[in-house]
N, C-alpha and C. Protein backbone atom coordinates (compact mmCIF):
# COMPACT_ATOMS: atom_id res chain seq x y z
N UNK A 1 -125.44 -41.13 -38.97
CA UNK A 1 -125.97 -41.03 -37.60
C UNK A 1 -124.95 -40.31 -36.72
N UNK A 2 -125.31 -39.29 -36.02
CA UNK A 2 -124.51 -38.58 -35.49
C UNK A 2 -123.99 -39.08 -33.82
N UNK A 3 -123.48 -38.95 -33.24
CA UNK A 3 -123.05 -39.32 -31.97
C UNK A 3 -123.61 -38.46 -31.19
N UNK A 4 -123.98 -39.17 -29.83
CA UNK A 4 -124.97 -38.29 -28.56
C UNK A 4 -123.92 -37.55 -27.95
N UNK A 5 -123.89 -35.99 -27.44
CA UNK A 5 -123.15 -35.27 -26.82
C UNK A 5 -122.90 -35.99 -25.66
N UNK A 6 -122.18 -36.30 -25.23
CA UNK A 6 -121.95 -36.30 -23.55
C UNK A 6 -122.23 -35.10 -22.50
N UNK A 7 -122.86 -35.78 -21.58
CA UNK A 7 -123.46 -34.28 -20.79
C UNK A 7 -122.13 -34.40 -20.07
N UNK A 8 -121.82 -33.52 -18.99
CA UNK A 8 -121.36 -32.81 -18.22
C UNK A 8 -120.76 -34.01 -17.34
N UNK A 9 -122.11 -34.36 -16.52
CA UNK A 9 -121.78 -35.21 -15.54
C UNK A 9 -120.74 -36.96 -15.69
N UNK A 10 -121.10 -37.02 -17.46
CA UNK A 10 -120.28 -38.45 -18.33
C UNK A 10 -119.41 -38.06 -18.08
N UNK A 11 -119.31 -36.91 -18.78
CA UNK A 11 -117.34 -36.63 -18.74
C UNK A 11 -116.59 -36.48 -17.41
N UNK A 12 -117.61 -36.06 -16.37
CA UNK A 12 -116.76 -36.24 -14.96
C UNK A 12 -116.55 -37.40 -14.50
N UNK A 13 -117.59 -38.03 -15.00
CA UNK A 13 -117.58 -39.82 -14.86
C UNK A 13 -116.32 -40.70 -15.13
N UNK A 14 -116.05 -40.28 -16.25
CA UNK A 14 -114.68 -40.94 -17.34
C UNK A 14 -113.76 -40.08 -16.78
N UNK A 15 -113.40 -38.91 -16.42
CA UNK A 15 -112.00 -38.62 -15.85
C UNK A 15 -112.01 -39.32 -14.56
N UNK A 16 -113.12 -39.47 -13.86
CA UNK A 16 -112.19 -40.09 -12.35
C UNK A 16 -112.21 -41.32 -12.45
N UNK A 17 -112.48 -41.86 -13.67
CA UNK A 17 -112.22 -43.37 -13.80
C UNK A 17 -111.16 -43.63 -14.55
N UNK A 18 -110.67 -42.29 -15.43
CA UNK A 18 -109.04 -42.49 -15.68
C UNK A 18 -108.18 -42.21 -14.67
N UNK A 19 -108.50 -41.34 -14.08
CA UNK A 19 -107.54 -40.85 -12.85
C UNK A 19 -107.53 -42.15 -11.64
N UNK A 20 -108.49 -42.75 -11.26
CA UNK A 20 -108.58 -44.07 -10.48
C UNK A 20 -107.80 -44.93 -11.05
N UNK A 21 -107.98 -45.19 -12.72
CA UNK A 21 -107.11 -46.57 -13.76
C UNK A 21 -105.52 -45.68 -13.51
N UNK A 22 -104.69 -44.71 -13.70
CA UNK A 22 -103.61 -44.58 -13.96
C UNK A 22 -103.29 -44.37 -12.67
N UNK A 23 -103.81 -43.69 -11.50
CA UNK A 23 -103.25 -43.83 -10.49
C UNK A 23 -102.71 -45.34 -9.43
N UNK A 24 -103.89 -46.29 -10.16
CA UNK A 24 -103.59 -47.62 -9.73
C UNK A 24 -102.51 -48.52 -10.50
N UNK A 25 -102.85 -48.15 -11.59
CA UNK A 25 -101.29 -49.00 -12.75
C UNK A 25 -99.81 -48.17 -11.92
N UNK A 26 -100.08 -46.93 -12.04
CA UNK A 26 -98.86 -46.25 -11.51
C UNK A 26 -98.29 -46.43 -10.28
N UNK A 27 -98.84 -46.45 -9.35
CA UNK A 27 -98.47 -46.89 -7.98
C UNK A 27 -98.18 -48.28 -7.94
N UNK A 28 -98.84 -49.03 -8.77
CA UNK A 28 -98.49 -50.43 -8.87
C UNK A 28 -97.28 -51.37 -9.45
N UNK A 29 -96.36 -50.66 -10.58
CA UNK A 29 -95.74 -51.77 -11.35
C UNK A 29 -94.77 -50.20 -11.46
N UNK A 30 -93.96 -50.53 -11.10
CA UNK A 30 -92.31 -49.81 -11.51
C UNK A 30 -92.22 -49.38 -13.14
N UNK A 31 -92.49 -50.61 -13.70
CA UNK A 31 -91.95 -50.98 -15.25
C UNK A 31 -93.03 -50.10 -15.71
N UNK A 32 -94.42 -49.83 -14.83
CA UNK A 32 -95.40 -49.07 -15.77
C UNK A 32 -94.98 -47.59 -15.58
N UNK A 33 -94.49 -47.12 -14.82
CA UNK A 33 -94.00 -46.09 -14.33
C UNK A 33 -92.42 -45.91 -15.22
N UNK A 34 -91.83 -46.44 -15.35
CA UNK A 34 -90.87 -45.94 -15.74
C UNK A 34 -90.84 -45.90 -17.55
N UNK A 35 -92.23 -46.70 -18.07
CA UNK A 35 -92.75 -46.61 -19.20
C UNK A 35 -93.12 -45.24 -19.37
N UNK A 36 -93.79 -45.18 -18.88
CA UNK A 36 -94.37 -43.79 -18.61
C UNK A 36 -93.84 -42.49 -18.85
N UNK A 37 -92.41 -42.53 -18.00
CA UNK A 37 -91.18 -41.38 -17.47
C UNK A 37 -90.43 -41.28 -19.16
N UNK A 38 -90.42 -42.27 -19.91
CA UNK A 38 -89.81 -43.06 -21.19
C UNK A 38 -90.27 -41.86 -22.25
N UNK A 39 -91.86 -42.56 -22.16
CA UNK A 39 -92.76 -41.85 -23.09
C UNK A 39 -92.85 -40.51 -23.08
N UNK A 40 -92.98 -39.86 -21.48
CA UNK A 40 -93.10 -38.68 -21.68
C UNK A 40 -91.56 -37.85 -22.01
N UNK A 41 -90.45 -38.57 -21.71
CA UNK A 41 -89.26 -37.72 -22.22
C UNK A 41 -89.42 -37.68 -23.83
N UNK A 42 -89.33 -38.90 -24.12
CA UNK A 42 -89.66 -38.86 -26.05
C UNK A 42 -90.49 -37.66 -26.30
N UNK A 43 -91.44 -37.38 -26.04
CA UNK A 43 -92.58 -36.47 -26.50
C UNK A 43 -91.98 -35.05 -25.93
N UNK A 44 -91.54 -34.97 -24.96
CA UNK A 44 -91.03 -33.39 -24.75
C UNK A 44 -89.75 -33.35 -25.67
N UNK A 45 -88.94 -34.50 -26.11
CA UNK A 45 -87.99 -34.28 -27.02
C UNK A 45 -88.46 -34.05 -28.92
N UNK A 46 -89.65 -34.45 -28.86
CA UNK A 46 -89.26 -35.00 -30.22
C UNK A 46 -90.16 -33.08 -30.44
N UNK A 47 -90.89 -32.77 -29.39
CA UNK A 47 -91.34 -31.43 -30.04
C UNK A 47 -90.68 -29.91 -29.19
N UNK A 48 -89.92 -30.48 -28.78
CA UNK A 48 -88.50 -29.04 -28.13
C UNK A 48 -87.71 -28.70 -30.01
N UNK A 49 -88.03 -27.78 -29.99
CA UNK A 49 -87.36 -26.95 -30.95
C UNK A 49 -85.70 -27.22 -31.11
N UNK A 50 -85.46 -27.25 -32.38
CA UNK A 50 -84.31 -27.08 -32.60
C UNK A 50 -83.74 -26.02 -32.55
N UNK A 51 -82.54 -25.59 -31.78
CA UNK A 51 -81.70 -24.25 -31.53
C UNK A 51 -80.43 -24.62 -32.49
N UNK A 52 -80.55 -23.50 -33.11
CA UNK A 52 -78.99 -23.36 -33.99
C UNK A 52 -77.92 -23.00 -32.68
N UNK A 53 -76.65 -22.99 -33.43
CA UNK A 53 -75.47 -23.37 -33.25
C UNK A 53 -75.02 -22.29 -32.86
N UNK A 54 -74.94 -21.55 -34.00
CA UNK A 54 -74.31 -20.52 -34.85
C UNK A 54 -75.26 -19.05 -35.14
N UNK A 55 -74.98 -17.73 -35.70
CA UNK A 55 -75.83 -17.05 -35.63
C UNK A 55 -74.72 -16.02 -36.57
N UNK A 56 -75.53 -14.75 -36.96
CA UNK A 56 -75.05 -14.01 -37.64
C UNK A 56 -75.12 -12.64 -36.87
N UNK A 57 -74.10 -11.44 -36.25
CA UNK A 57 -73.97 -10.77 -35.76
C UNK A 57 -75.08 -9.79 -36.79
N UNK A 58 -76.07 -8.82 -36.17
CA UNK A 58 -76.81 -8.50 -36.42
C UNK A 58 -76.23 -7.19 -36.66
N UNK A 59 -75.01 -6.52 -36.77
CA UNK A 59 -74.12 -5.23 -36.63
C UNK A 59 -73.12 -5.64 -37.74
N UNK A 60 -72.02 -6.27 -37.21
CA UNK A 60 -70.74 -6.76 -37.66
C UNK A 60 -70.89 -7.98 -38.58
N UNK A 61 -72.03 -8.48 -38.77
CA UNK A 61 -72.08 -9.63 -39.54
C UNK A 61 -71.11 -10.84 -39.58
N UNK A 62 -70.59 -10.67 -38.02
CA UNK A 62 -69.66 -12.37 -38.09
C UNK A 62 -70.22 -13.09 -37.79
N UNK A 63 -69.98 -14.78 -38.23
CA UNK A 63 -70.78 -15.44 -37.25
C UNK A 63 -69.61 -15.85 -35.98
N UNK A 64 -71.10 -16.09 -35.30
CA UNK A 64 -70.44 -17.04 -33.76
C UNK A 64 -71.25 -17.79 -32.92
N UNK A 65 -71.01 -18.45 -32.32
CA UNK A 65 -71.58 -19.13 -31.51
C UNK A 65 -72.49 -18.90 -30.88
N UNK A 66 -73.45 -19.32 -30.67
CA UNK A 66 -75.01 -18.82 -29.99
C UNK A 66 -75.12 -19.04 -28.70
N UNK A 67 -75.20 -17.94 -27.55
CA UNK A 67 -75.42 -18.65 -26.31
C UNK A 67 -77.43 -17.92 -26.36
N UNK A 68 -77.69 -18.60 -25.46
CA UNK A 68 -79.02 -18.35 -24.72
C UNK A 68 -79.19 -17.84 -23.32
N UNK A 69 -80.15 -16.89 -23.05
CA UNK A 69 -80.41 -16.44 -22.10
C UNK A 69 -81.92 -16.43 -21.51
N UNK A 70 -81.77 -16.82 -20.54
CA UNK A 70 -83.23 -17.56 -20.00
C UNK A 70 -84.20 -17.56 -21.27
N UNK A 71 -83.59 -18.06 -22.17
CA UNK A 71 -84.72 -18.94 -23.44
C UNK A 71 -84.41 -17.40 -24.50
N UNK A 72 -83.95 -16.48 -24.66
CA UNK A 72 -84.28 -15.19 -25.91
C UNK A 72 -82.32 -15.72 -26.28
N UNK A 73 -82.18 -15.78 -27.79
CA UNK A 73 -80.87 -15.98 -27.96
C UNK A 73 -80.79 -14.19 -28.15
N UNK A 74 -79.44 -14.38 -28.30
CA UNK A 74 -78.74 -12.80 -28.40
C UNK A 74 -78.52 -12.75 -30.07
N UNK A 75 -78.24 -11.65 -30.34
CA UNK A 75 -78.45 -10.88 -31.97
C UNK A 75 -77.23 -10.36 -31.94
N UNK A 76 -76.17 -9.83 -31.39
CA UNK A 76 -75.10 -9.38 -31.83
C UNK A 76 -74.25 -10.08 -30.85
N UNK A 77 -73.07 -9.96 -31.65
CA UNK A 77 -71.55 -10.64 -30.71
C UNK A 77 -71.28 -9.78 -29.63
N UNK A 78 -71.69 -8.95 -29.36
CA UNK A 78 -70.91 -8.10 -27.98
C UNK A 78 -71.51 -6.74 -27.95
N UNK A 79 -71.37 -6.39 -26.67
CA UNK A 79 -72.17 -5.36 -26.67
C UNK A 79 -71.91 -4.15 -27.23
N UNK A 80 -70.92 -3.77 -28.02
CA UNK A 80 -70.27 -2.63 -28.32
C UNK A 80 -71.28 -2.77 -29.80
N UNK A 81 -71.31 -4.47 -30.70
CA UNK A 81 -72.37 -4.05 -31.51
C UNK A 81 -73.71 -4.01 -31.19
N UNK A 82 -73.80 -3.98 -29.81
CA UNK A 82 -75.74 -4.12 -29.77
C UNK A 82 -75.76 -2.37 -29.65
N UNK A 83 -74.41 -1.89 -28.81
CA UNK A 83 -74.52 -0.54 -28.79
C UNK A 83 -74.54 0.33 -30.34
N UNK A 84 -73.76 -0.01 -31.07
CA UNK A 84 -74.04 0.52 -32.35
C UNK A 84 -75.11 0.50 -32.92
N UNK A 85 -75.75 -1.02 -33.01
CA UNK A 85 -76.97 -1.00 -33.78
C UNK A 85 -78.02 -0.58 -33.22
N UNK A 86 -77.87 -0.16 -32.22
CA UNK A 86 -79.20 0.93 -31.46
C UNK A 86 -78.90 2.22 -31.33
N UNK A 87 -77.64 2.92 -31.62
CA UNK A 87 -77.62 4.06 -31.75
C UNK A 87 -77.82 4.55 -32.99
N UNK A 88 -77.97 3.38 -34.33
CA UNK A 88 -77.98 3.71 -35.37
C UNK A 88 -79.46 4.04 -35.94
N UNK A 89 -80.17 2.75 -34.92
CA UNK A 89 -81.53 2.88 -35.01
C UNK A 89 -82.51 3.67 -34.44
N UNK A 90 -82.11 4.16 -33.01
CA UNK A 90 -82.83 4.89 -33.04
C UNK A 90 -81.94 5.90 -32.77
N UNK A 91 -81.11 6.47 -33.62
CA UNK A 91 -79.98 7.80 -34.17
C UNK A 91 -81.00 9.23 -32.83
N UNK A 92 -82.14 8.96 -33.83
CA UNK A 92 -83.06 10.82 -34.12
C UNK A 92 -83.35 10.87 -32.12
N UNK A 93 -83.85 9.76 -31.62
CA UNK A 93 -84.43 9.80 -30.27
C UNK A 93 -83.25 9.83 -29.64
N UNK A 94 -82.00 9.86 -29.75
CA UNK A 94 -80.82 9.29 -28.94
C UNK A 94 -80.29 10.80 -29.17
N UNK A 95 -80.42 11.37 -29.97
CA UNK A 95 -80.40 12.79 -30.23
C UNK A 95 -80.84 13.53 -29.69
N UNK A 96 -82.20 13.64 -29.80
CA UNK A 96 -83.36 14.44 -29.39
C UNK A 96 -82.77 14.55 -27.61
N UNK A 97 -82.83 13.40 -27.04
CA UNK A 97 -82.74 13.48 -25.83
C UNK A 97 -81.07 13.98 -24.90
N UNK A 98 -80.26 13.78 -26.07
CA UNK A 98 -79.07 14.57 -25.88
C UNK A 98 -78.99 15.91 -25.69
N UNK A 99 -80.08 16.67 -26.48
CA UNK A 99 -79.92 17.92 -26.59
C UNK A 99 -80.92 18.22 -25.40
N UNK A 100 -82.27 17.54 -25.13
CA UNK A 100 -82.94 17.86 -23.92
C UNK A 100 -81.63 18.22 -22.93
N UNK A 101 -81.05 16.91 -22.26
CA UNK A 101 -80.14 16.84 -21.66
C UNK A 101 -79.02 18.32 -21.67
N UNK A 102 -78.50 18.61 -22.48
CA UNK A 102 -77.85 19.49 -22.36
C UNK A 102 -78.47 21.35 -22.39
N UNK A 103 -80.06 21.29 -22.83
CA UNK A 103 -80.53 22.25 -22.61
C UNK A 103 -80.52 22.85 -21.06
N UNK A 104 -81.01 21.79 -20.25
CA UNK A 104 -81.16 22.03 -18.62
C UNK A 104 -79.93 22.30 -18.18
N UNK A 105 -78.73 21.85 -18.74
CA UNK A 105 -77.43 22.48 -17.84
C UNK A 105 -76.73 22.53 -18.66
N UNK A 106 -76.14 23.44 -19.74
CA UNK A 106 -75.26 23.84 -20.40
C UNK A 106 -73.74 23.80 -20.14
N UNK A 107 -73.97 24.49 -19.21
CA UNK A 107 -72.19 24.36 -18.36
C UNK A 107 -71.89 23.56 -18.03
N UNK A 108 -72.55 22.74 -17.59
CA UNK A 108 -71.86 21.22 -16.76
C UNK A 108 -71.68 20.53 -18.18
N UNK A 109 -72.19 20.18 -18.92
CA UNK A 109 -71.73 19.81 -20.69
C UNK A 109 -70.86 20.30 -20.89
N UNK A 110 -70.40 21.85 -20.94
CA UNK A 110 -69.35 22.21 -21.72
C UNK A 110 -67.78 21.62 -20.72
N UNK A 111 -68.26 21.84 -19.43
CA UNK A 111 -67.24 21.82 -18.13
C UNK A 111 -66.64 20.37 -18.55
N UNK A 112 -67.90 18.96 -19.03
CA UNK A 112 -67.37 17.70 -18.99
C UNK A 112 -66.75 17.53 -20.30
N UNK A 113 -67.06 18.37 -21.73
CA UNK A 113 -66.46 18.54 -22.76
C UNK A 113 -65.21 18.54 -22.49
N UNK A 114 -64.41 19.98 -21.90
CA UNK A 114 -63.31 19.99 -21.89
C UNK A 114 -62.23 19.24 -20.84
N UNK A 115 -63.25 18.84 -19.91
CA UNK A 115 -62.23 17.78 -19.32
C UNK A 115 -62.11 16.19 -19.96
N UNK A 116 -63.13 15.67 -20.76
CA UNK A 116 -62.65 15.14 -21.66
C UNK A 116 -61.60 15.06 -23.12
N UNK A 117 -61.61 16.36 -23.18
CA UNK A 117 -60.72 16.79 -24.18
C UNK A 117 -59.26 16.91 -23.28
N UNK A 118 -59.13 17.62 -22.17
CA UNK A 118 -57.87 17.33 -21.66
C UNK A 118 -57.43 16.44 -21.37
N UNK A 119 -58.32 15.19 -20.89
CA UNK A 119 -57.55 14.11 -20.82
C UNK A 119 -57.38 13.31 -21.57
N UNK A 120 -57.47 13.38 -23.03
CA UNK A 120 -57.05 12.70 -24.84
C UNK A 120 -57.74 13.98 -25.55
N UNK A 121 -57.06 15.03 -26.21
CA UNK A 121 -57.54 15.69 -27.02
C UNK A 121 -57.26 14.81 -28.76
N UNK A 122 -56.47 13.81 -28.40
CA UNK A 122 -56.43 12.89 -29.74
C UNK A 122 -57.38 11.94 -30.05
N UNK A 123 -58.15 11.65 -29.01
CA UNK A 123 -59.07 10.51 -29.22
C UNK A 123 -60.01 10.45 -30.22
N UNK A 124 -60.37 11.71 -31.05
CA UNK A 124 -61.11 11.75 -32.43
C UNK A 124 -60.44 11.12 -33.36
N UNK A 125 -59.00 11.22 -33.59
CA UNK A 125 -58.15 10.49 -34.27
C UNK A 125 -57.72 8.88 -34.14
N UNK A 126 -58.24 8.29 -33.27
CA UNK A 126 -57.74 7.10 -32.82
C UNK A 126 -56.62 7.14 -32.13
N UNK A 127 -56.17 8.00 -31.63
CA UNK A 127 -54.81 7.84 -30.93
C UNK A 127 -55.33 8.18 -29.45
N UNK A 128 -54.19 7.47 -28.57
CA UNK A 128 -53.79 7.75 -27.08
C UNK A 128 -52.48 9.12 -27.16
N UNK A 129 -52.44 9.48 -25.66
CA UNK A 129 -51.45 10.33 -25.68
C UNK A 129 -50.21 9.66 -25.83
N UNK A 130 -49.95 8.41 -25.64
CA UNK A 130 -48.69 7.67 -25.75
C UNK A 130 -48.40 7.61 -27.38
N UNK A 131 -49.78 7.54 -27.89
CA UNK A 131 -49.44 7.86 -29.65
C UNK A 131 -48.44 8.86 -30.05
N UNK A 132 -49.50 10.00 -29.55
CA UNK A 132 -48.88 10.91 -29.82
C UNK A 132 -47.85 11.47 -29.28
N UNK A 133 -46.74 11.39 -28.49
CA UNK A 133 -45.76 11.50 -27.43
C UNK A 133 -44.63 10.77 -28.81
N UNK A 134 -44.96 9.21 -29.28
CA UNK A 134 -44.44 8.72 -29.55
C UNK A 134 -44.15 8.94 -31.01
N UNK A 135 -45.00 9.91 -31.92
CA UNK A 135 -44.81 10.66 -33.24
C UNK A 135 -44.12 11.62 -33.13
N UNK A 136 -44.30 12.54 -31.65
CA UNK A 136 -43.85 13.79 -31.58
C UNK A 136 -42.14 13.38 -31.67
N UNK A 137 -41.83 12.26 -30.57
CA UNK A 137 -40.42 11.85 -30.79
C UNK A 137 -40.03 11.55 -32.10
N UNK A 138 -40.83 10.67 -32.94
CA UNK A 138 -39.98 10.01 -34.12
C UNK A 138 -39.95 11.36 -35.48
N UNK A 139 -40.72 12.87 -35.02
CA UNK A 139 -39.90 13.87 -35.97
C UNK A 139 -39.34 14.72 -35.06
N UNK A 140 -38.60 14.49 -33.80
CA UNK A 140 -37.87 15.33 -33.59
C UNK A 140 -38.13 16.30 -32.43
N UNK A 141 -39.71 16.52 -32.53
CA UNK A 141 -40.23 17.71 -31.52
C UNK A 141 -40.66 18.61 -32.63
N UNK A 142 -40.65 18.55 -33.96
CA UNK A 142 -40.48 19.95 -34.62
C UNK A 142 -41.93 19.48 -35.79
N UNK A 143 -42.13 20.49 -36.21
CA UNK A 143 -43.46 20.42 -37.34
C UNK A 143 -42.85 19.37 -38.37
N UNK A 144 -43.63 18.14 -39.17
CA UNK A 144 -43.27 17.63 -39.85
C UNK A 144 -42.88 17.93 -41.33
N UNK A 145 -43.40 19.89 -41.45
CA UNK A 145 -43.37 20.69 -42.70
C UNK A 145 -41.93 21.13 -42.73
N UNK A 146 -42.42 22.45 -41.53
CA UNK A 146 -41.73 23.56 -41.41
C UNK A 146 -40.33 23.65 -40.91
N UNK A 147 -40.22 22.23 -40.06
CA UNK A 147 -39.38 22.00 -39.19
C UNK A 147 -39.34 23.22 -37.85
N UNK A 148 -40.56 24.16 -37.36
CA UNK A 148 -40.33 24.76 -36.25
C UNK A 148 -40.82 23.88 -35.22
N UNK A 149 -40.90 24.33 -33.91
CA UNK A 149 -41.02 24.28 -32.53
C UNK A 149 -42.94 24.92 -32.61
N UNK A 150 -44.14 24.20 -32.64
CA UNK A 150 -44.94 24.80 -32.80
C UNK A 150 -45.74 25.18 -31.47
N UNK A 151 -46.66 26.03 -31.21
CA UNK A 151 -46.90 26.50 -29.99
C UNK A 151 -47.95 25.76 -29.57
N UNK A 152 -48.49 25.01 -30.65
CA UNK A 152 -49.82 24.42 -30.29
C UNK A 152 -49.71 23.22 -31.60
N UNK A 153 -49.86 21.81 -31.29
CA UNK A 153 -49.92 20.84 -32.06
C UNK A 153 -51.11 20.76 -33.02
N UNK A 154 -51.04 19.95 -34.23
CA UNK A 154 -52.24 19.85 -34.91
C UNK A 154 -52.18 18.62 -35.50
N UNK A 155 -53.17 17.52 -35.52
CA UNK A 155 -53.12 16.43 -36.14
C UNK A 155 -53.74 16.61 -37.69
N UNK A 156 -52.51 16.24 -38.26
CA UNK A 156 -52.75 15.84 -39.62
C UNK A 156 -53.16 14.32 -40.31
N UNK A 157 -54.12 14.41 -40.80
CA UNK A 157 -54.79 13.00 -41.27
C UNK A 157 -55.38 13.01 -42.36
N UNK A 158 -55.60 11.80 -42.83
CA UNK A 158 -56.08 11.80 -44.21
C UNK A 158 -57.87 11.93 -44.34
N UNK A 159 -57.96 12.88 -44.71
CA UNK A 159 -59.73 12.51 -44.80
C UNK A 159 -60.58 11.43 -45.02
N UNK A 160 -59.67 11.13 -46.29
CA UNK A 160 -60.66 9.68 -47.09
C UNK A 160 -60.32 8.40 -45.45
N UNK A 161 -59.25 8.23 -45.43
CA UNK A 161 -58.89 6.84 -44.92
C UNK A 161 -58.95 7.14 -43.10
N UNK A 162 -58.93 8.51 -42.61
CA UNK A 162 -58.64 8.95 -41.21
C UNK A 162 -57.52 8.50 -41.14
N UNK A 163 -56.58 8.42 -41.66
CA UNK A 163 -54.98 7.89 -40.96
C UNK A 163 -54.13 8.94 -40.80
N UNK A 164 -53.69 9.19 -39.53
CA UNK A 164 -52.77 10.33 -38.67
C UNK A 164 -51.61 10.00 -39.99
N UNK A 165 -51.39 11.20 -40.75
CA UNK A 165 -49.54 11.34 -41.36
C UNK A 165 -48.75 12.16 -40.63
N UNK A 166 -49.26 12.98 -39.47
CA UNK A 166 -48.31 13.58 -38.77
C UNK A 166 -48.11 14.56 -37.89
N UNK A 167 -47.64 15.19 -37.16
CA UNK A 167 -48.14 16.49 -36.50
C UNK A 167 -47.47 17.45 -37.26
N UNK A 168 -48.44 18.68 -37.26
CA UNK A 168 -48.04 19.81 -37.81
C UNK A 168 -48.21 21.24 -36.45
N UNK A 169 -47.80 22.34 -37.21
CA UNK A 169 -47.95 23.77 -36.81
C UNK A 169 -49.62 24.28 -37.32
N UNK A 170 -49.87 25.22 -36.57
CA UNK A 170 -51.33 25.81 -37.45
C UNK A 170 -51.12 26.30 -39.10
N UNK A 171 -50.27 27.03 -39.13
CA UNK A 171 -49.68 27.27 -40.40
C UNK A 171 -49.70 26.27 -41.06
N UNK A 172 -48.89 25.40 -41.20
CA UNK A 172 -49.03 24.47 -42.28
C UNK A 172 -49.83 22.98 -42.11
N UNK A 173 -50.65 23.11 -41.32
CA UNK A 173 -51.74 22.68 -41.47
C UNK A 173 -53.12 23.20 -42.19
N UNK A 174 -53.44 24.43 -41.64
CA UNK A 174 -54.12 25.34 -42.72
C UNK A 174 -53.53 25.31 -44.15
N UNK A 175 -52.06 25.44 -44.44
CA UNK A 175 -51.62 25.53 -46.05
C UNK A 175 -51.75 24.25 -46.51
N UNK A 176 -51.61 23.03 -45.96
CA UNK A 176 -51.77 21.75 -45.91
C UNK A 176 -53.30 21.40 -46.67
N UNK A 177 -54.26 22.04 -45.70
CA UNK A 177 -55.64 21.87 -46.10
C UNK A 177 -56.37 22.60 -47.60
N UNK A 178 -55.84 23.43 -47.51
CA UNK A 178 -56.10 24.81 -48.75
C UNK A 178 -55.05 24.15 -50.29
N UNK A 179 -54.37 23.65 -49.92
CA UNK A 179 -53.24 22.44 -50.74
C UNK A 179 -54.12 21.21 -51.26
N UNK A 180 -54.67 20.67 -50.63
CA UNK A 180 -55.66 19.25 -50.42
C UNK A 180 -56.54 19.85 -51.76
N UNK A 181 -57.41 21.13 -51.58
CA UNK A 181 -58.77 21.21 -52.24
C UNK A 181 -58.31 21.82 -53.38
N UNK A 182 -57.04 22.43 -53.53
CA UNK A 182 -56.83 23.21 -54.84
C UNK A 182 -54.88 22.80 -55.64
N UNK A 183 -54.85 21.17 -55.37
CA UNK A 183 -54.01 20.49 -55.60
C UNK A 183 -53.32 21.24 -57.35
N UNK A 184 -54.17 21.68 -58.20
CA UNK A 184 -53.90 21.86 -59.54
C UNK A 184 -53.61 23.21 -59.24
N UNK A 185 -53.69 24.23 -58.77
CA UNK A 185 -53.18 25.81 -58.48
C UNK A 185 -52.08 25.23 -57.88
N UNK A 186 -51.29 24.67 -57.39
CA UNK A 186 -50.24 24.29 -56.64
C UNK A 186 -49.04 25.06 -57.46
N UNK A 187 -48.87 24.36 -58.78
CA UNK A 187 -47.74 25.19 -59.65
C UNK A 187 -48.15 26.15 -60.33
N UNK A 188 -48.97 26.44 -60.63
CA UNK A 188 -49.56 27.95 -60.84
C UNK A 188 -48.65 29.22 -59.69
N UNK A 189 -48.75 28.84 -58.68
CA UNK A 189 -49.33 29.44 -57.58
C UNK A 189 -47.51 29.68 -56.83
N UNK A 190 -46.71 28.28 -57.82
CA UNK A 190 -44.95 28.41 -57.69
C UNK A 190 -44.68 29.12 -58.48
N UNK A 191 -45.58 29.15 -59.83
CA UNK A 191 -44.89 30.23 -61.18
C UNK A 191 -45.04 31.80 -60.43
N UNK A 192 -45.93 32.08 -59.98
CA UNK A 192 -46.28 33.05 -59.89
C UNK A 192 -45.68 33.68 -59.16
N UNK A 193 -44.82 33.07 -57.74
CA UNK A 193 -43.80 33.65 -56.91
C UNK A 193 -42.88 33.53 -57.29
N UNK A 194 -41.76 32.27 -58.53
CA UNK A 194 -41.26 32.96 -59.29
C UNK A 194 -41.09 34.14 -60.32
N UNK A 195 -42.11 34.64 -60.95
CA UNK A 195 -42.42 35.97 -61.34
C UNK A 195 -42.33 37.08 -60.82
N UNK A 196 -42.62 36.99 -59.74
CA UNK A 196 -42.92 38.28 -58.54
C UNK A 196 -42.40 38.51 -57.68
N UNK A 197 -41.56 37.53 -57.44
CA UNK A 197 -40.06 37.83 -56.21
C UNK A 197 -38.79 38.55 -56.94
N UNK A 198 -38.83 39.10 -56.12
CA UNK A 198 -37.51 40.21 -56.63
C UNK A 198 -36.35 39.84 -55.72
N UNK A 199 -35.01 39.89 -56.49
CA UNK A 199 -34.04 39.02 -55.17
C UNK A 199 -33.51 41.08 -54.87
């Protein structure tokens, strides 16, 4: 046997006769009221989500401590990795719009190029000018090859690892590099000017 729908007007019936019953218990008895205040903290506690602690840098993969921000937790430790992992992601659009950018004013790009370059032309290398001030002293002032006075500095570094070994001259930085890719002609290349030098 199935149960009779309630029309419309029942059910308005039964809410203002709950709303009449709880508004009268409630106004009435403290203890029912603070039953009440009881129950409803339990129930917003027992179904509030559990928030982790801890989290895994979404870039750098350390963990750390999780803060929250008006309710969205954060994905990377700091912003230098939220900056990475969005330049990585979207690389092609971060591109694209670089070159827009520099289509409309060419010169003012190149103008801010080189005043960035004058004020750290080392900064591709990881170094400050105090770096380099402070290498130039510990060989002397002079090429770390040739031992001259060079007219124009050149940082020497390791490809594989990027680690500065030293400042050089253009000269033997170029012979330096041409040295690197054809390491096995090296004594070939001594026989051969022993052979061919005439004293």
């Amino acid at each position: 046997m199935t149960r009779p729908t309630a029309t419309e007007e029942q059910r308005e019936r039964t809410r203002a006769y709950q709303r009449a019953w709880y508004a009268r218990h409630f106004a009435a008895s403290e203890a029912f009221r603070e039953r009440q205040r009881v129950n409803s903290r339990r129930w917003r506690a027992a179904r509030r989500p559990i928030r982790p602690a801890t989290l895994i840098c979404g870039w750098c993969k350390v963990e750390i401590p999780i803060r929250y921000h008006g309710g969205a937790k954060q994905r990377f430790c700091s912003k230098r990795c939220a900056g990475c992992a969005d330049r990585v992601t979207h690389r092609d659009r971060i591109n694209a719009n670089a070159r827009k950018r520099y289509a409309k004013n060419p010169a003012k790009f190149r103008a801010l190029g080189r005043a960035d370059h004058a004020r750290n032309p080392f900064r591709k290398y990881g170094m400050t000018r105090d770096d380099f001030e402070r290498l130039k002293i510990q060989q002397g002032g002079v090429c770390a090859i040739c031992g001259k006075i060079p007219p124009r500095w050149q940082v020497d570094h390791d490809h594989a690892t990027e680690i500065v070994r030293g400042l050089l001259c253009i000269s033997c930085n170029l012979f330096l590099g041409k040295y690197e890719q054809h390491r096995a002609r090296l004594g070939i290349v001594a026989a051969y000017l022993e052979r061919t030098t005439h004293a």
